[in-house]
C-alpha atoms as a PDB file:
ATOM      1  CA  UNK A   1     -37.751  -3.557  77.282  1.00  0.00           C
ATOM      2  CA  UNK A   2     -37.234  -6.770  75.841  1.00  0.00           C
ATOM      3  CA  UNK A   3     -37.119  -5.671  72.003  1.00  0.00           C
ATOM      4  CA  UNK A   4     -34.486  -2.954  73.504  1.00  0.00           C
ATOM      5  CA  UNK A   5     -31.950  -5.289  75.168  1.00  0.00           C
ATOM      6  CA  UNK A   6     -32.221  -7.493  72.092  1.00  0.00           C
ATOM      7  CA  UNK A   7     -31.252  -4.492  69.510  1.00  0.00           C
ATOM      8  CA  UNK A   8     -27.981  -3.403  72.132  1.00  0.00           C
ATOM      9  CA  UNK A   9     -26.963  -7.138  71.341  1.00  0.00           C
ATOM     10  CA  UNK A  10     -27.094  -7.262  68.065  1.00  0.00           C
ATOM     11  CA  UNK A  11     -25.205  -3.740  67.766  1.00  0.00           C
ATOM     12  CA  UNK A  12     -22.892  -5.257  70.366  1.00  0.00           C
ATOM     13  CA  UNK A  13     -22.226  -8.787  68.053  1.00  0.00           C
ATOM     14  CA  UNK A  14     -22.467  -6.931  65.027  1.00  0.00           C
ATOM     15  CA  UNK A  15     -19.459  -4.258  66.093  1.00  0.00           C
ATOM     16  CA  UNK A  16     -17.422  -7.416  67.420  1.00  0.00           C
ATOM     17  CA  UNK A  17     -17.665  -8.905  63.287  1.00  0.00           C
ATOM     18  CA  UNK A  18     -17.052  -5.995  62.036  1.00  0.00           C
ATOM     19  CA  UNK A  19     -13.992  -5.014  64.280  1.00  0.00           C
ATOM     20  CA  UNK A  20     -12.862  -8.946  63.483  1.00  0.00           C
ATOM     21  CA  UNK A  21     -13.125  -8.106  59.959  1.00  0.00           C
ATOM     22  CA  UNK A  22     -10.761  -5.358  60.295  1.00  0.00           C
ATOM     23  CA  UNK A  23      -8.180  -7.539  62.184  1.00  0.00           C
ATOM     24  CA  UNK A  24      -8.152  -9.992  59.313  1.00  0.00           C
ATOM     25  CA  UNK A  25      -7.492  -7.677  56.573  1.00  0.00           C
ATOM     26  CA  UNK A  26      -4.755  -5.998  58.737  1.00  0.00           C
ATOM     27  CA  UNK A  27      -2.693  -9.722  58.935  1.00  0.00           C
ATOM     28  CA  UNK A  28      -3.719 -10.440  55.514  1.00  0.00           C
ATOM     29  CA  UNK A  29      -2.236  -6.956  54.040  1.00  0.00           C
ATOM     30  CA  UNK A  30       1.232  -7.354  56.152  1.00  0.00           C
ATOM     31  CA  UNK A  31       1.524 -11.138  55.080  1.00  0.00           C
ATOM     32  CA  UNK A  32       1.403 -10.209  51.316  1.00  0.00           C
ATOM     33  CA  UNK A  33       4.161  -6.693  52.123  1.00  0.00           C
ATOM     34  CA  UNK A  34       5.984  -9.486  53.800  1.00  0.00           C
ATOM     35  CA  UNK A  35       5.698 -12.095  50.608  1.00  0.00           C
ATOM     36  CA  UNK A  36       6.543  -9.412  48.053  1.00  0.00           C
ATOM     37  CA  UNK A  37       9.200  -7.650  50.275  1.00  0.00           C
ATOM     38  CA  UNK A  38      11.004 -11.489  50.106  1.00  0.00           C
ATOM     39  CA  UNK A  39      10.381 -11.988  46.717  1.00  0.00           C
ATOM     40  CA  UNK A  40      12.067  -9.124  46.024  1.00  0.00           C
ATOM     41  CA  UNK A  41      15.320  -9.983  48.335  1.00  0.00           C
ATOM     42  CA  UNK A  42      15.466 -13.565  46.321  1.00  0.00           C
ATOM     43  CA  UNK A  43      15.076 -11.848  43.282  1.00  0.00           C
ATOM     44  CA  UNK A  44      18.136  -9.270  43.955  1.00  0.00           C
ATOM     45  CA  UNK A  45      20.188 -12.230  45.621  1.00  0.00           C
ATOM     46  CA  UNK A  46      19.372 -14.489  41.870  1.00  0.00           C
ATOM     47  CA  UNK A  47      20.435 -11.315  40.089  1.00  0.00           C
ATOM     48  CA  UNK A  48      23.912 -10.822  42.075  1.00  0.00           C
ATOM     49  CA  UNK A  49      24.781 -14.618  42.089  1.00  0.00           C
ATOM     50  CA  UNK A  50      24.292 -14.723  38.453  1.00  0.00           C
ATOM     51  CA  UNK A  51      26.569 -11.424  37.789  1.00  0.00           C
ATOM     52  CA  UNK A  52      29.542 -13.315  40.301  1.00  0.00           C
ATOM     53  CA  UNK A  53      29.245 -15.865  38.006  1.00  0.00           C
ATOM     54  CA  UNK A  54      29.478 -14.321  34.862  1.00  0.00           C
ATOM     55  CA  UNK A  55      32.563 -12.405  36.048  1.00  0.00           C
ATOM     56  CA  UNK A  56      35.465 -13.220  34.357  1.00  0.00           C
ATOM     57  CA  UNK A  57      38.203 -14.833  36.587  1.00  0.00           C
ATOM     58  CA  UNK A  58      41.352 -13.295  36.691  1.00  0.00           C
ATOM     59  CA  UNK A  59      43.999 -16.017  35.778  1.00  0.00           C
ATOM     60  CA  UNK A  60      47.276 -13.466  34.693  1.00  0.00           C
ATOM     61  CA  UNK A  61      50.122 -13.005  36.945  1.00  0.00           C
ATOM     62  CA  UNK A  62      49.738 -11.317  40.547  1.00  0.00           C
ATOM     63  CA  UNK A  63      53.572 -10.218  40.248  1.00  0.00           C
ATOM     64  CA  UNK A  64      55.942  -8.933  37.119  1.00  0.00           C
ATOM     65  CA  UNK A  65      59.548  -8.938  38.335  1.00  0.00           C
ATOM     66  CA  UNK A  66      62.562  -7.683  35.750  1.00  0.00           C
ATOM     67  CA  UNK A  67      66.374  -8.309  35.841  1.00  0.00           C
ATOM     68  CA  UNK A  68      66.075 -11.558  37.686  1.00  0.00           C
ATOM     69  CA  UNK A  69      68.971 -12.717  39.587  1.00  0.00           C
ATOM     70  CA  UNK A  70      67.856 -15.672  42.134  1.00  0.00           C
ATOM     71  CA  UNK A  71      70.326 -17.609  43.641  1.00  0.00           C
ATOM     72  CA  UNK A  72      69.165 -21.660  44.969  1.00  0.00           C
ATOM     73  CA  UNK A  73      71.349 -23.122  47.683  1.00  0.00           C
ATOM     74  CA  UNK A  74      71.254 -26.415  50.077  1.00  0.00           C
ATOM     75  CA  UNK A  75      72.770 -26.905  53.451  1.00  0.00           C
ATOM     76  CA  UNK A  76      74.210 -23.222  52.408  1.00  0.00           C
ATOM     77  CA  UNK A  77      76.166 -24.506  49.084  1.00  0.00           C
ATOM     78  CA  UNK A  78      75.078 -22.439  45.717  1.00  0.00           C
ATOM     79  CA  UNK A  79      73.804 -25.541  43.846  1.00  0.00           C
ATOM     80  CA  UNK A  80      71.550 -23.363  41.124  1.00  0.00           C
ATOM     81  CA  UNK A  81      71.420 -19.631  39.751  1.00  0.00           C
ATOM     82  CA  UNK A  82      68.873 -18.133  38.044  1.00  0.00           C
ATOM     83  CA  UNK A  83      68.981 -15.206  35.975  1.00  0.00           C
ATOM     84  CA  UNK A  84      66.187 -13.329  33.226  1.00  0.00           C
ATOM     85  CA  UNK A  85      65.421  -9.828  32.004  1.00  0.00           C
ATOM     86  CA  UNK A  86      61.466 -10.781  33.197  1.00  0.00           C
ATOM     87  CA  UNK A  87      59.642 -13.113  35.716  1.00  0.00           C
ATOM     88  CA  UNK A  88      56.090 -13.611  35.653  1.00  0.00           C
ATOM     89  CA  UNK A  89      54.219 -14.924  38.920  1.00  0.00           C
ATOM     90  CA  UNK A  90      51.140 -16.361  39.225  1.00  0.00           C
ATOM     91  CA  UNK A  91      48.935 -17.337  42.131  1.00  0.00           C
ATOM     92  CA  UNK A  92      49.144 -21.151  41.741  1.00  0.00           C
ATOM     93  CA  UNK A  93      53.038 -20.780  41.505  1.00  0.00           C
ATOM     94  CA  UNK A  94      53.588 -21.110  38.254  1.00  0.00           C
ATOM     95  CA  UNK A  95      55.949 -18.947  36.711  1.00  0.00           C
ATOM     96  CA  UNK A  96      56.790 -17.495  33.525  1.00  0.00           C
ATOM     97  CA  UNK A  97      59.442 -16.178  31.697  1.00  0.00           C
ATOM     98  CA  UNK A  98      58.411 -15.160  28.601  1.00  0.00           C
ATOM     99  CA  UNK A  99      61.786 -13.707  27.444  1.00  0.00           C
ATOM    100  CA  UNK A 100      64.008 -15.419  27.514  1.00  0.00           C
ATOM    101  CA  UNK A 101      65.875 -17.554  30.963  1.00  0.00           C
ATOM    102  CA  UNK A 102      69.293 -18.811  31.707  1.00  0.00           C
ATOM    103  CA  UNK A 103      70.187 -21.478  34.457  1.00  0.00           C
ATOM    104  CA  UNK A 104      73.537 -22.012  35.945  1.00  0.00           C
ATOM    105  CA  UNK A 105      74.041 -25.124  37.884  1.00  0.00           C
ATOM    106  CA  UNK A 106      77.044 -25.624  40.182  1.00  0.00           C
ATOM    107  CA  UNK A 107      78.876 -28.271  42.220  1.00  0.00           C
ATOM    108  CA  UNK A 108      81.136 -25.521  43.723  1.00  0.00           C
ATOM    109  CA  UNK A 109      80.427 -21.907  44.321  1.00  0.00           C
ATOM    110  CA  UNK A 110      82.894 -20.347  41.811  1.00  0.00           C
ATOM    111  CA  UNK A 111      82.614 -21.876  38.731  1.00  0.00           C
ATOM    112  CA  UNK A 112      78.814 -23.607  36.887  1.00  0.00           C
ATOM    113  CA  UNK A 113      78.879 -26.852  35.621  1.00  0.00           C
ATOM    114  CA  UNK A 114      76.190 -26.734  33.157  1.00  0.00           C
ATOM    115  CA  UNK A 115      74.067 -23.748  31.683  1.00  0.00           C
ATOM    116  CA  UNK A 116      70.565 -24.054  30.254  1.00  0.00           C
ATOM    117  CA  UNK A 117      69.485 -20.910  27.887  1.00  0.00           C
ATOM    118  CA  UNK A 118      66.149 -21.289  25.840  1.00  0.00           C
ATOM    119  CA  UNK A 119      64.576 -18.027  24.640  1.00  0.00           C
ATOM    120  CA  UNK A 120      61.410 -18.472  26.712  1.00  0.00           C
ATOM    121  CA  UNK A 121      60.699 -20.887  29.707  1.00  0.00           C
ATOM    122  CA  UNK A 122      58.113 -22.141  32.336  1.00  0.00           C
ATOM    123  CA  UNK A 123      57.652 -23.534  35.845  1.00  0.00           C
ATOM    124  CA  UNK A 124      54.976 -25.656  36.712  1.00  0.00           C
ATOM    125  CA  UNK A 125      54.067 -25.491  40.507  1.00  0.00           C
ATOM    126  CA  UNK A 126      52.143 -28.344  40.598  1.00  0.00           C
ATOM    127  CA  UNK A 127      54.723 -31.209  38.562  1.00  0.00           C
ATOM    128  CA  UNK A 128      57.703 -29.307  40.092  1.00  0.00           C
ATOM    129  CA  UNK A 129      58.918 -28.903  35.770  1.00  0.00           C
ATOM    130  CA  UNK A 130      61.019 -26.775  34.121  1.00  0.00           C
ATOM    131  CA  UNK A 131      60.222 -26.044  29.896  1.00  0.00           C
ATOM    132  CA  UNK A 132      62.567 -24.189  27.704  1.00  0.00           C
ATOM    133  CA  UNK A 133      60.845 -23.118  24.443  1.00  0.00           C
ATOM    134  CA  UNK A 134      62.273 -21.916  21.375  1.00  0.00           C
ATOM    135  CA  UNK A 135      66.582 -21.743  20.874  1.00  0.00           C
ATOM    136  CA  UNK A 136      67.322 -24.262  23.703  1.00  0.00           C
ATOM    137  CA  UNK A 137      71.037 -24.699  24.165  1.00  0.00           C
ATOM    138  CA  UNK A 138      72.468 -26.851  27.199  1.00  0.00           C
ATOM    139  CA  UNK A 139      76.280 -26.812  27.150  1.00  0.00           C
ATOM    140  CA  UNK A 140      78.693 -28.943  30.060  1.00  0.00           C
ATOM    141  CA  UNK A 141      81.250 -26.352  30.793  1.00  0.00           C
ATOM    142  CA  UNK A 142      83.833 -28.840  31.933  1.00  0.00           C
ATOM    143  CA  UNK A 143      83.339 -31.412  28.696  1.00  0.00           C
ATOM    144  CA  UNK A 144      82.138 -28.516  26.194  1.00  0.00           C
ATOM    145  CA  UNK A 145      79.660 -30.976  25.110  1.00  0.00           C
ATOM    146  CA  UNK A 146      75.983 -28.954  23.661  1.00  0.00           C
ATOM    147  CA  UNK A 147      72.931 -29.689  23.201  1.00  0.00           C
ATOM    148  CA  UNK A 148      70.303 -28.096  20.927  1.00  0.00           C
ATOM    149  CA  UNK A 149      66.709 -28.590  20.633  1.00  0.00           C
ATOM    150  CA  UNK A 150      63.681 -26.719  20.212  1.00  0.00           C
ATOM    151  CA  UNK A 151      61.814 -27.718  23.353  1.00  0.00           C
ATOM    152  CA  UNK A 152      63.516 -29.200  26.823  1.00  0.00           C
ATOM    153  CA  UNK A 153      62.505 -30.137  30.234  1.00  0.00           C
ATOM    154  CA  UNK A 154      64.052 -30.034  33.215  1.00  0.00           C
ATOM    155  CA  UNK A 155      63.369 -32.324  36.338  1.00  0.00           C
ATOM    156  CA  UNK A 156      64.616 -30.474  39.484  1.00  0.00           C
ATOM    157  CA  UNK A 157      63.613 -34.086  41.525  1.00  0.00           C
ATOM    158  CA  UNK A 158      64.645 -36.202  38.988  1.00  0.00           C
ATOM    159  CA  UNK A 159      67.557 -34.233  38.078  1.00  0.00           C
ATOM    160  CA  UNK A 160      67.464 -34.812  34.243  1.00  0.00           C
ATOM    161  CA  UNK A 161      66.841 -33.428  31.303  1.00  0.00           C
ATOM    162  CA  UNK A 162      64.411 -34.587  28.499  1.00  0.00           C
ATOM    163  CA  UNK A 163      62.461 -34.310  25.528  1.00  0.00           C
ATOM    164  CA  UNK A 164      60.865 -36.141  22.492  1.00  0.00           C
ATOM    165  CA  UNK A 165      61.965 -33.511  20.117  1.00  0.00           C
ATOM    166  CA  UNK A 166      64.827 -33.398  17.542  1.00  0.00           C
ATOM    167  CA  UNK A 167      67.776 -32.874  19.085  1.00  0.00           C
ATOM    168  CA  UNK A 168      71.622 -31.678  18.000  1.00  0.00           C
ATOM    169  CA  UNK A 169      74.479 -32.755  20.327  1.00  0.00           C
ATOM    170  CA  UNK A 170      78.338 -31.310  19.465  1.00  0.00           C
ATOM    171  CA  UNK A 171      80.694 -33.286  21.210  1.00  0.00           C
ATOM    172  CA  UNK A 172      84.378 -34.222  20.517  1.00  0.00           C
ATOM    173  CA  UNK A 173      84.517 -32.711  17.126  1.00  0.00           C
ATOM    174  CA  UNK A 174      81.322 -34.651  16.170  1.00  0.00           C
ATOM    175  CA  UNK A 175      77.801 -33.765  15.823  1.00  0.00           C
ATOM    176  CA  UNK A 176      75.009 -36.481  16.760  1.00  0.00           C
ATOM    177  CA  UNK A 177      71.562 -35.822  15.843  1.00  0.00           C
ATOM    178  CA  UNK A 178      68.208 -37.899  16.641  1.00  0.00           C
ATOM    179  CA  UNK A 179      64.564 -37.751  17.915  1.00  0.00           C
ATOM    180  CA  UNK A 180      64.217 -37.594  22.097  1.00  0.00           C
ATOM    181  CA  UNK A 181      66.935 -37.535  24.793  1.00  0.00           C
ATOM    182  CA  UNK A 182      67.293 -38.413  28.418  1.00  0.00           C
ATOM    183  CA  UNK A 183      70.333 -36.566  30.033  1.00  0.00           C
ATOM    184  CA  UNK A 184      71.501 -35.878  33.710  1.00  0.00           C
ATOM    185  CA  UNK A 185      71.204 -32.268  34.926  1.00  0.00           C
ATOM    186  CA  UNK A 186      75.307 -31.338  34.653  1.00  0.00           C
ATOM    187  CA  UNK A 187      75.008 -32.906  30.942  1.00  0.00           C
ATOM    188  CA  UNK A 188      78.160 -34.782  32.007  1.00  0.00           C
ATOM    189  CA  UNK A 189      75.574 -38.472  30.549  1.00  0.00           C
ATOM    190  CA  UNK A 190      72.994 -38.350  27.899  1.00  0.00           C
ATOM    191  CA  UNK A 191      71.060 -40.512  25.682  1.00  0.00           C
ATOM    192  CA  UNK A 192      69.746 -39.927  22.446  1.00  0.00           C
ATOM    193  CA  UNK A 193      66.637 -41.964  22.046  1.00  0.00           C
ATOM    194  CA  UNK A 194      66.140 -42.410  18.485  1.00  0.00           C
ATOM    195  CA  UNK A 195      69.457 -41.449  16.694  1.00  0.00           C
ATOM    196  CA  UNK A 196      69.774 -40.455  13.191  1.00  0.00           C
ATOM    197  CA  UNK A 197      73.307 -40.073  12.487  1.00  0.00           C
ATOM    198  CA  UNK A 198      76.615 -39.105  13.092  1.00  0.00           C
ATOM    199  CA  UNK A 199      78.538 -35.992  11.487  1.00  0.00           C
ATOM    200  CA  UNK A 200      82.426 -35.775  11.974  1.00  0.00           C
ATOM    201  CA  UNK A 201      83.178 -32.075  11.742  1.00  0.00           C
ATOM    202  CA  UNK A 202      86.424 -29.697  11.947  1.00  0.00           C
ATOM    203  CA  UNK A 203      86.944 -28.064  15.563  1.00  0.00           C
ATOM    204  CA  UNK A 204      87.269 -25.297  13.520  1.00  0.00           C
ATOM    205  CA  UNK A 205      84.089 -25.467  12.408  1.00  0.00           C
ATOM    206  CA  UNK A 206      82.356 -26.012  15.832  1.00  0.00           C
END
């Protein structure tokens, strides 16, 4: 009786390992789905931040505009007009004009001032600047004083005009050349910075 209860113990103690031994391998199998299932998730979130950053970033212009024909006022007064065949704009607020741009600036609402032309031209958001590229011609209407240059800037907050490039002035039948200028927006004051010389021409041959 005694060798009998012993052996239904034993079968009892050995089913309880066994049945233990199961459990184990159960938690052991689902921790490793659960290791590889993660591994795979960081590997596929790697992979996708590495393509964002190899993307390119888009830095062109999020609007083309043609036949440009913006008009600037203050307190209600036309103080500026703005006129081009093409406008570029860009996210930052930069804009381009990469054919060409004419400015008319006015102190009454009939008649400009001062024009700016230059064969291409930029705006720089961020330094609130104006750059005229290529055939740059700034002429006082009243005055019929002219400026030439090859590259210009324009100050709205400063009002002025400047550059450090070689620069061609006609005024009063003469024509005054030099390196770098410093002028007032209406062109009605300038300075040439460096000058080279003085040229007394024929109106005629203005």
């Amino acid at each position: 009786m005694t060798v009998g209860l012993m052996k239904a113990l034993y079968s009892r103690n050995e089913l309880k390992i066994k049945l233990r031994s199961k459990i184990g391998w159960n938690h052991f199998f689902a921790r490793c789905c659960i290791l590889v299932v993660l591994c795979l998730i960081s590997q596929t979130s790697c992979k996708s931040r590495k393509e964002l950053l190899n993307q390119e970033i888009y830095n062109g212009p999020i609007m083309e505009m043609s036949n440009v024909n913006t008009m600037m006022t203050d307190s209600g007064k036309l103080i500026l007009r703005l006129k081009a065949p093409y406008q570029l704009q860009f996210e930052n607020g930069d804009k381009g004009w990469p054919n060409g741009l004419v400015l008319e600036y006015y102190s009454s609402p009939n008649k400009p001032i001062c024009t700016f032309r230059s064969n291409a031209a930029d705006f720089n958001a961020k330094e609130n600047l104006y750059k005229g590229d290529g055939n740059v011609v700034v002429k006082n209407i009243d005055t019929g004083d002219e400026l030439n240059t090859e590259l210009l800037f324009w100050s709205p907050a400063e009002e002025k005009f400047y550059t450090d490039n070689f620069v061609t002035i006609i005024s009063d039948g003469e024509v005054h050349t030099g390196k770098g200028l410093s002028a007032n927006q209406d062109f009605s004051s300038y300075e040439i910075l460096e000058p080279a010389g003085t040229i007394q021409i024929e109106e005629e041959d203005i």
